[in-house]
N, C-alpha and C. Protein backbone atom coordinates (compact mmCIF):
# COMPACT_ATOMS: atom_id res chain seq x y z
N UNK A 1 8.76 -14.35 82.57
CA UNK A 1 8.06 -15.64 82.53
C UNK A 1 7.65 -15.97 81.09
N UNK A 2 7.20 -15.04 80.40
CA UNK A 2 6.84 -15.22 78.96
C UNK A 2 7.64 -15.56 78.03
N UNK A 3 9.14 -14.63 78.33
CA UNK A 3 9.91 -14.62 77.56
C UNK A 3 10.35 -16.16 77.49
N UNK A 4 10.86 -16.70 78.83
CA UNK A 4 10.94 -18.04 79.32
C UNK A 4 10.43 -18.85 78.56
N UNK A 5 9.28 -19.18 78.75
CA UNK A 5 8.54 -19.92 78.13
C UNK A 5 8.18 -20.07 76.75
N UNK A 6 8.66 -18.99 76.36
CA UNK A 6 8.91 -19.12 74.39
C UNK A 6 10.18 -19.56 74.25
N UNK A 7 11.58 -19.36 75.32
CA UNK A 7 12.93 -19.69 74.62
C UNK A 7 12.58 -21.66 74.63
N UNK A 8 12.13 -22.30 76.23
CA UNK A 8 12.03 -23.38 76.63
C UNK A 8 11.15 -23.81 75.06
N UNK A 9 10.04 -23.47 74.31
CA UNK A 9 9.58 -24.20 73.22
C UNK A 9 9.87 -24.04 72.16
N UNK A 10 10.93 -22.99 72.05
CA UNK A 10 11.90 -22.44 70.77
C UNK A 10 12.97 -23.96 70.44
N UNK A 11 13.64 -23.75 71.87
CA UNK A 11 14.44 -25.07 72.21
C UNK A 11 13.72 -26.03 71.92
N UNK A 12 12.88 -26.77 72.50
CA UNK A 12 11.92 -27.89 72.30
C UNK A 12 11.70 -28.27 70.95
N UNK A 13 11.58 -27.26 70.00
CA UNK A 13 11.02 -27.30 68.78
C UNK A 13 12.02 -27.48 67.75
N UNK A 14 13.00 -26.80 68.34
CA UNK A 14 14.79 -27.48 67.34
C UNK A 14 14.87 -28.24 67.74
N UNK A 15 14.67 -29.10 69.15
CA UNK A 15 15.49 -30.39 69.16
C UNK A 15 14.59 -31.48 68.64
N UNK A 16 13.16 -31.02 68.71
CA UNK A 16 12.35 -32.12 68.10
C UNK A 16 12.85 -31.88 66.51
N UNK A 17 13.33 -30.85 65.75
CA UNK A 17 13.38 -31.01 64.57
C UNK A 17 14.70 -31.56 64.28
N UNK A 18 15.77 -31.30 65.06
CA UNK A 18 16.80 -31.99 64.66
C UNK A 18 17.01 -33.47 64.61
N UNK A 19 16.02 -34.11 65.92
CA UNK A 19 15.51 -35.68 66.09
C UNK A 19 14.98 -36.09 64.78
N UNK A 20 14.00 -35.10 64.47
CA UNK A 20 13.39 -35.99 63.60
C UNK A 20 14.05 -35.95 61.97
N UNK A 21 15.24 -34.97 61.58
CA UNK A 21 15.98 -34.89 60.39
C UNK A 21 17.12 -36.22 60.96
N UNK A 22 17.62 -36.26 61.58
CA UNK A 22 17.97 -37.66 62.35
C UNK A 22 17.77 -38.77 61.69
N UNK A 23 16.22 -38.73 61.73
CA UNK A 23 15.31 -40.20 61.36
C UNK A 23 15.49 -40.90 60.22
């Protein structure tokens, strides 16, 4: 569950950074 939940905001956190190099 832990592990989970760090890959899900690992992910989250590249795609918000790739969005926002995007910009």
């Amino acid at each position: 569950m832990k592990y989970a939940l760090m890959g899900i905001s690992f992910i989250l956190l590249l795609w918000v950074g790739t969005f926002y190099l995007m910009l």
